[in-house]
Protein backbone atom coordinates (compact mmCIF):
# COMPACT_ATOMS: atom_id res chain seq x y z
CA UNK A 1 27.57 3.29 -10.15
CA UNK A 2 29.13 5.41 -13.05
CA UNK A 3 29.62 8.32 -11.59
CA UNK A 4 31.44 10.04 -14.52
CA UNK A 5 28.24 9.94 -16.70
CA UNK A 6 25.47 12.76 -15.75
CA UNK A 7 22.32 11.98 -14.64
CA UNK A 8 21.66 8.32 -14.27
CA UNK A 9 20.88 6.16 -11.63
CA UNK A 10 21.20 2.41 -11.01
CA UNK A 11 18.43 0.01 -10.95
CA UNK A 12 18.12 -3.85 -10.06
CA UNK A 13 17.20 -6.42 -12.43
CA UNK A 14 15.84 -9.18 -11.26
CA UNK A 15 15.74 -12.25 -12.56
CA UNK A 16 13.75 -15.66 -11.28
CA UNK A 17 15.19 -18.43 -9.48
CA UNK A 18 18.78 -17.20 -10.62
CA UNK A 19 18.29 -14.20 -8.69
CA UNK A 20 21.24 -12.24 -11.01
CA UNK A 21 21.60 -8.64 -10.77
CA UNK A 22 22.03 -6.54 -14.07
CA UNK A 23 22.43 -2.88 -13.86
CA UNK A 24 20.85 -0.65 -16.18
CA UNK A 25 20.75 3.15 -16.63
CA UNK A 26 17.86 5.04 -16.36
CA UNK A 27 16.81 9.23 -15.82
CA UNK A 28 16.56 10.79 -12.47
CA UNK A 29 13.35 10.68 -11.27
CA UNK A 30 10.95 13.03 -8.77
CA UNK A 31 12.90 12.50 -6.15
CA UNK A 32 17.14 12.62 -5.27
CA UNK A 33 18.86 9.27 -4.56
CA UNK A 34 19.37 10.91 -0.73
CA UNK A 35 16.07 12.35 -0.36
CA UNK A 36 14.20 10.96 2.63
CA UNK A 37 11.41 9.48 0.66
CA UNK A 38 14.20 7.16 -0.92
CA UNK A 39 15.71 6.11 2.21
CA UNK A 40 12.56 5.39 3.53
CA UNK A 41 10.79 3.38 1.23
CA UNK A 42 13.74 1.47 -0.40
CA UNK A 43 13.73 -0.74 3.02
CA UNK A 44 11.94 -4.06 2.64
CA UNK A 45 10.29 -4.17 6.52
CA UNK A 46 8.21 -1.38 5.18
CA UNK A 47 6.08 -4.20 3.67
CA UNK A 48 5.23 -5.48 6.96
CA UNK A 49 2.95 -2.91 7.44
CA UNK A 50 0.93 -3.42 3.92
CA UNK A 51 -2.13 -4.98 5.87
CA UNK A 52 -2.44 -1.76 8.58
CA UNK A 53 -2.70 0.53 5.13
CA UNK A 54 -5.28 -1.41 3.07
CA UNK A 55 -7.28 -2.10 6.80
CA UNK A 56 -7.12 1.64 7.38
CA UNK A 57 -8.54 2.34 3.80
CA UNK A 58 -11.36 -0.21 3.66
CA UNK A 59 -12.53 1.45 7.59
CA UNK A 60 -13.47 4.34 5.82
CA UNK A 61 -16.79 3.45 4.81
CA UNK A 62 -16.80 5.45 1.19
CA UNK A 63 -13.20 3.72 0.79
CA UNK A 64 -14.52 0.33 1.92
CA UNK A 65 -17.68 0.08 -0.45
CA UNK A 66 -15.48 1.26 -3.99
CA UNK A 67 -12.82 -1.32 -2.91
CA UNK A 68 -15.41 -4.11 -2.47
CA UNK A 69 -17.81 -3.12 -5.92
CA UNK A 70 -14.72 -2.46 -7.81
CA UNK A 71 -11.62 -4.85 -6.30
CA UNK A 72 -10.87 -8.49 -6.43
CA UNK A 73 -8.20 -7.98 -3.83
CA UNK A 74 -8.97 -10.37 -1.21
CA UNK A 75 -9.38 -13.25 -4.28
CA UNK A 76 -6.27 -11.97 -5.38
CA UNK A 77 -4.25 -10.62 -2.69
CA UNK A 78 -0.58 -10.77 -4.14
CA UNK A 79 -1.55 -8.51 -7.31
CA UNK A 80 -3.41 -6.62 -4.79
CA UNK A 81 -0.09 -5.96 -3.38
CA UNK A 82 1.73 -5.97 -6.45
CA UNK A 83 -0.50 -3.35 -7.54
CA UNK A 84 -0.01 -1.05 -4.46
CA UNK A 85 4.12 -1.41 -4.90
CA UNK A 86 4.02 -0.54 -8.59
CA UNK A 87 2.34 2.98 -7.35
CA UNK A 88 4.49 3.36 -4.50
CA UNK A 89 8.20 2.12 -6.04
CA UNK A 90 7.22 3.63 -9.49
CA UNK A 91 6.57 7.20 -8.01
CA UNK A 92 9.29 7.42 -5.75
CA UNK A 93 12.17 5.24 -7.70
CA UNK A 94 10.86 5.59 -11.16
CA UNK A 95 12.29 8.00 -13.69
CA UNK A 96 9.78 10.79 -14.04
CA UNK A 97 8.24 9.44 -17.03
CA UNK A 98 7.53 6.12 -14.91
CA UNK A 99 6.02 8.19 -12.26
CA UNK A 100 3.80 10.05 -14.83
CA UNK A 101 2.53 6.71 -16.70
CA UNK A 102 1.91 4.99 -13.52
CA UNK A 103 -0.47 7.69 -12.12
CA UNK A 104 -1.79 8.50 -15.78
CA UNK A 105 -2.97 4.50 -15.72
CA UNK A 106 -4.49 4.68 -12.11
CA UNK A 107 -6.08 7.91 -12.39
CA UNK A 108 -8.00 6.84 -15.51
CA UNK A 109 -8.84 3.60 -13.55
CA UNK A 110 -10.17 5.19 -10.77
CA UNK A 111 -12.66 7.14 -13.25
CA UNK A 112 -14.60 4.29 -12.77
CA UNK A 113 -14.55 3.74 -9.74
CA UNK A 114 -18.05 5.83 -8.90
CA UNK A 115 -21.14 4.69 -6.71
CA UNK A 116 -23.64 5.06 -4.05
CA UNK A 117 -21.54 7.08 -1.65
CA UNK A 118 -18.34 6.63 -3.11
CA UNK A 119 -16.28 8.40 -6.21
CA UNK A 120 -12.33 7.49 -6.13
CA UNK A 121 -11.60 10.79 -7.70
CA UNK A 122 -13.28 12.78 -4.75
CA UNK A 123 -9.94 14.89 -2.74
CA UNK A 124 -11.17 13.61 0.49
CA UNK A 125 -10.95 9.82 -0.14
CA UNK A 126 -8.06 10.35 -2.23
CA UNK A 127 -6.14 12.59 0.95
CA UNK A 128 -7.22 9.16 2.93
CA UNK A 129 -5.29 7.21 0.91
CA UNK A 130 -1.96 8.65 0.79
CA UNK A 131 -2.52 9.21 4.32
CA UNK A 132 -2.78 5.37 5.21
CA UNK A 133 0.61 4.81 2.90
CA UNK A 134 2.51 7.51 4.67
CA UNK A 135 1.84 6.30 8.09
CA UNK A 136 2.44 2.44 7.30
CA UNK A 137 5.95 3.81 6.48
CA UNK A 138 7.00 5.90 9.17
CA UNK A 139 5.64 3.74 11.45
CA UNK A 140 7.18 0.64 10.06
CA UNK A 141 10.54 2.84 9.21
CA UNK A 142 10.64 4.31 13.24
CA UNK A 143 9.76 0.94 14.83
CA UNK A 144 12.80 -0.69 12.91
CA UNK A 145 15.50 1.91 12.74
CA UNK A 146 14.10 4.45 16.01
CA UNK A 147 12.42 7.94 15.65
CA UNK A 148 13.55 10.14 12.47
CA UNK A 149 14.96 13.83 13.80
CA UNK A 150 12.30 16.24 13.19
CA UNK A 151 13.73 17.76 10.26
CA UNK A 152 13.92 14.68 8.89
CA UNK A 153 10.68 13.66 9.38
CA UNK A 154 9.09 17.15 7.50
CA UNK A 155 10.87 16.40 4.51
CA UNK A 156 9.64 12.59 4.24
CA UNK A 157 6.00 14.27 4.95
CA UNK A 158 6.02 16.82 2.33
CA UNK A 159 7.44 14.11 -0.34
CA UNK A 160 4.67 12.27 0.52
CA UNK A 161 2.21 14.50 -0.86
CA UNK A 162 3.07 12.83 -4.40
CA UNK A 163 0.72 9.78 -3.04
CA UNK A 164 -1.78 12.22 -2.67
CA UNK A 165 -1.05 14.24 -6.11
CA UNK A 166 -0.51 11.13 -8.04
CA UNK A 167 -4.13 10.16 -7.91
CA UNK A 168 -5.51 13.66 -9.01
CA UNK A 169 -5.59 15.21 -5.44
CA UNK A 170 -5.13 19.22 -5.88
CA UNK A 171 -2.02 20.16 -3.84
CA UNK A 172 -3.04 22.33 -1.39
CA UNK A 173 -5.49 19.54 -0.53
CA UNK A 174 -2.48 17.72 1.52
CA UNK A 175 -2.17 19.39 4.94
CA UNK A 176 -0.04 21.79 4.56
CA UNK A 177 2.45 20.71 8.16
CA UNK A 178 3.07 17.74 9.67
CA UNK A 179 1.13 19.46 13.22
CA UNK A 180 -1.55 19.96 10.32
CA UNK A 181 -1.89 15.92 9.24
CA UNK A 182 -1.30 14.74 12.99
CA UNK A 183 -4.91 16.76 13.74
CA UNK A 184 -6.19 15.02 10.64
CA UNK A 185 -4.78 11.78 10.93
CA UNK A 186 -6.35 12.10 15.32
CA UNK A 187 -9.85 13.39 13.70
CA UNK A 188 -10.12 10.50 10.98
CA UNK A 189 -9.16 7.63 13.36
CA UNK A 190 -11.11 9.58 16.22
CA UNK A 191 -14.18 9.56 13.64
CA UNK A 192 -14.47 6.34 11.20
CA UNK A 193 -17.04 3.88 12.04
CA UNK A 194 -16.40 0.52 10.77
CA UNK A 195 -18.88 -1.20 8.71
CA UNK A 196 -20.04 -4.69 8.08
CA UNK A 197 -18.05 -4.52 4.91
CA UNK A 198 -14.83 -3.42 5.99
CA UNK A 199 -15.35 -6.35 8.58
CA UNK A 200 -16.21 -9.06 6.05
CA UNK A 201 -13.55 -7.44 3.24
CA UNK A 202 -11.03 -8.05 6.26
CA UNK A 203 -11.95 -11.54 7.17
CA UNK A 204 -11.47 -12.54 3.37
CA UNK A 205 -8.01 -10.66 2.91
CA UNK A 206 -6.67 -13.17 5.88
CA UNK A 207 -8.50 -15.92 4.48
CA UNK A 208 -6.94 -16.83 1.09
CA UNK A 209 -8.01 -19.34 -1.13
CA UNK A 210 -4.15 -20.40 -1.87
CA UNK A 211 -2.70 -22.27 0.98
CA UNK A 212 0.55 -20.95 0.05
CA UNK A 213 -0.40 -17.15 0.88
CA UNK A 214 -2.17 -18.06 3.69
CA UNK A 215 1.09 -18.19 6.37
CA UNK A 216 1.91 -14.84 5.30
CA UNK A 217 -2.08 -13.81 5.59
CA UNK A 218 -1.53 -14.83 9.51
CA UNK A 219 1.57 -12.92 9.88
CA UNK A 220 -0.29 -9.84 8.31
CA UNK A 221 -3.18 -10.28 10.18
CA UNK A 222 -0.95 -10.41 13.61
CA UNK A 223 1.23 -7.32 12.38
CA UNK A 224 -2.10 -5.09 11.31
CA UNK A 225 -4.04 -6.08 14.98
CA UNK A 226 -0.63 -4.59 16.38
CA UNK A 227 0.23 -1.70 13.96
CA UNK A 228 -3.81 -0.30 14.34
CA UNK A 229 -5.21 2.12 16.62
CA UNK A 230 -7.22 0.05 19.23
CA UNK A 231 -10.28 1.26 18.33
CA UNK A 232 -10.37 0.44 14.59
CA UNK A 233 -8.81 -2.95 15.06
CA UNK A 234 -12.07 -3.67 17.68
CA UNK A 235 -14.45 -2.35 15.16
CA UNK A 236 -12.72 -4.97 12.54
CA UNK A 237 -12.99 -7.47 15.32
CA UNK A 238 -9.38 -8.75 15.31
CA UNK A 239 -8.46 -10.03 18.58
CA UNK A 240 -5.90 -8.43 21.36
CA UNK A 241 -4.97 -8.61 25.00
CA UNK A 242 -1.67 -8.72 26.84
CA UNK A 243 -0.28 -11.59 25.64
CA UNK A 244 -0.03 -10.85 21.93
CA UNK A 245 0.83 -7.37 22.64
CA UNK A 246 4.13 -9.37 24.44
CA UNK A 247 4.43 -11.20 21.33
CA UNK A 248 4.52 -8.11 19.08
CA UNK A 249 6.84 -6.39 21.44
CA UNK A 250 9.30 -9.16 20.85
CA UNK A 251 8.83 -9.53 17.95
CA UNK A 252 10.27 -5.84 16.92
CA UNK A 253 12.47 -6.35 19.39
CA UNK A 254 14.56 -8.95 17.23
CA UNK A 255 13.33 -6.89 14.08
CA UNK A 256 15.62 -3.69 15.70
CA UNK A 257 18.27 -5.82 16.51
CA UNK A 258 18.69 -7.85 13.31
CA UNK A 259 17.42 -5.83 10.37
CA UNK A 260 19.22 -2.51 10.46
CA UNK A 261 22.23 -4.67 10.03
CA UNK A 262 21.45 -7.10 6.78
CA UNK A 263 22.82 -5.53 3.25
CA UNK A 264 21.63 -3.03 2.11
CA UNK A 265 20.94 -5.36 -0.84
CA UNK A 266 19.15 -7.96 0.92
CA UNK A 267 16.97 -4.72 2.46
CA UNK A 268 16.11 -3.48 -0.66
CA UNK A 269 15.64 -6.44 -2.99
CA UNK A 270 12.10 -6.25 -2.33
CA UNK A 271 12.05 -2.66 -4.07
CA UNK A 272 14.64 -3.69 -6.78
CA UNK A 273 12.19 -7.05 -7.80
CA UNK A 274 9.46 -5.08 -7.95
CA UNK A 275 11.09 -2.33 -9.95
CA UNK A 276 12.56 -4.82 -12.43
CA UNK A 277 8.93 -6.18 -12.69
CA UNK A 278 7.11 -2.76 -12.84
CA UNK A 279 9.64 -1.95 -16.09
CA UNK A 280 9.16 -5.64 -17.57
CA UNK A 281 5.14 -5.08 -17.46
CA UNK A 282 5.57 -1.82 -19.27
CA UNK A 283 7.25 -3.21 -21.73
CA UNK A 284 4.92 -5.59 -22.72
CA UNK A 285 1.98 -3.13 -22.46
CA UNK A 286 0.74 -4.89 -19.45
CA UNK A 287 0.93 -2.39 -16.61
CA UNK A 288 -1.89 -2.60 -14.64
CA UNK A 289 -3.95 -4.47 -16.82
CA UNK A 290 -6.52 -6.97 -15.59
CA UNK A 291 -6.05 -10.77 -16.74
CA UNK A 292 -8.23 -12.02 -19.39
CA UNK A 293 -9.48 -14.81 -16.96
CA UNK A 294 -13.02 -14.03 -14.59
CA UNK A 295 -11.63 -13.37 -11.01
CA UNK A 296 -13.76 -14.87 -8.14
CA UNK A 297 -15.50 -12.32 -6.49
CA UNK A 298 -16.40 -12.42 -2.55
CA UNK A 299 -18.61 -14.80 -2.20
CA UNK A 300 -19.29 -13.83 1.82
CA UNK A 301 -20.16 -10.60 1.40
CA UNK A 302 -23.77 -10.02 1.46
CA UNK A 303 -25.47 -6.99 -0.09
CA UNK A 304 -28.87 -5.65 0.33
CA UNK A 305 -31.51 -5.47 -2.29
CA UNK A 306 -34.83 -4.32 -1.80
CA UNK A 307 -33.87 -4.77 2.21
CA UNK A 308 -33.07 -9.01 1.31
CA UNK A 309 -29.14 -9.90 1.26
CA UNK A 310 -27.96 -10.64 -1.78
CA UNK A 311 -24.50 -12.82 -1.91
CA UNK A 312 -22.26 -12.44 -4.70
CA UNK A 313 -21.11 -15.19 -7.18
CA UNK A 314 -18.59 -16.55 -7.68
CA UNK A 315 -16.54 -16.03 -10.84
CA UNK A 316 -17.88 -12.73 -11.57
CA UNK A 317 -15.87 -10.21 -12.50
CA UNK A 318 -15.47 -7.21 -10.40
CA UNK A 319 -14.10 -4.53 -12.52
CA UNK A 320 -11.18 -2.41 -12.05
CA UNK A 321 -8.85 -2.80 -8.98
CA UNK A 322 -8.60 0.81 -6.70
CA UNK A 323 -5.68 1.86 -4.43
């Protein structure tokens, strides 16, 4: 890093099979390289916890029903992703005019995202949101590296807000203390009752259509049955007993053991590819944007019209993707 000029920080270019790293200057951004937002979300293994979040989200029934009228995610479940990683890396890596575009783009997105039930602007859905990507973190982050002090842990909780904020949540909307969001977070899991679409939105998310997704589709599904509280992961009907919960325990085991001790680069090249790709997309005018081709919509999801179920068809477009 220059450290003689004022002001910018380093980011990771990354470039196909090559895998080359080019370093370009860019503006500070919301957050300090040291805050503990940075630290937190620069490490890779936070990915393993990407199916908990978006399982969490679709359990909420409102959640659940604008994800499946308005997402192609489970047809698509790599944008899906990529999607979720732009918000996240762009927001707490990206300069500040990053972080502005990106939730300028989803925020007029989610205008659309309005139905029976359901509006993806209302605070309460929105709160839900950020709530899911907060906890997939700090759980991921603690179960890898041990428990943050406490201090520690308040800052990462009140930078985490800017999930919230980002998608047109008022401020004082976020609970205000980390006692505040552990009542929330108790009341929401305490309270959701899964529905036959969050069920059948599941079972297509670790069911891909391309074989080549579909190993890591198993290793989600086996991380999310672990990461969940027991009684949402019933409701989604993913199985548990003793013997897998042996297997996960293992499992982090050798995660403790090995991954606090790769390079930092190896650790954070999943944040650095994504970053380069976030800034390549912008250039070209093509952040967030749908492709021009008709996405396959679920075809095993079964709505109700005039009390028959209707199934959806295939190769019908489903309109803009939500968070």
């Amino acid at each position: 890093m220059d450290s003689g000029t004022p002001g910018p920080v380093l980011a990771s270019r990354f470039l196909g099979n090559q895998r080359r790293l080019t370093l370009i200057r860019m503006e500070s951004g919301l957050f300090a390289e040291d805050s503990q937002i940075r630290r937190l979300n620069r490490e890779g293994v936070l990915l393993g916890g990407a199916g908990y979040a978006i399982l969490l989200q679709v359990a909420h029934p409102a959640v659940g029903r604008g994800v499946y009228e308005h997402s192609d995610f489970t047809a698509r479940p790599i944008n899906r992703l990529r999607g979720t990683l732009t918000f996240v890396y762009g927001l707490v890596f990206g300069t500040e005019e990053e972080a502005e575009r990106v939730s300028r783009i989803v925020r007029a997105m989610h205008k659309t995202v309005v139905g029976p039930g359901y509006n993806a602007l209302d605070p309460d859905l929105q709160i839900w949101v950020a709530a899911t990507l907060y906890s997939s973190g700090i759980r991921m982050y603690e179960m890898t590296f041990g428990e943050l002090d406490a201090a520690a842990k308040d800052e990462v909780y009140r930078q985490s807000a800017v999930f919230a904020t980002a998608l047109g949540c008022p401020e004082d909307r976020w609970p205000t203390t980390r006692a505040d969001f552990e009542l929330y977070w108790a009341r929401m899991v305490d309270s959701i009752e899964v529905g036959d679409t969050a069920r059948e939105i599941a079972a297509g998310l670790f069911a891909p259509a391309n074989p080549l997704v579909r190993p890591l589709a198993r290793m989600q599904r086996f991380l999310s049955a672990g990461l969940l509280p027991p009684r949402i992961r019933d409701q989604l009907g993913l199985d548990w007993g003793p013997g897998r919960q042996r297997m996960f325990d293992r499992l982090f085991a050798v995660v403790r053991a090995v991954y606090p001790r790769l390079p930092m680069a190896v650790r954070s090249l999943p944040k650095n590819a994504y970053m380069w790709d976030m800034r390549r997309q912008a250039a070209r005018g093509r952040l967030y944007r749908r492709p021009k081709a008709a996405v396959r919509a679920l075809p095993t999801i079964s709505r109700r019209r005039n009390g028959a179920p209707v199934r959806s068809a295939p190769g019908r477009p489903r309109g803009h993707r939500v968070r």
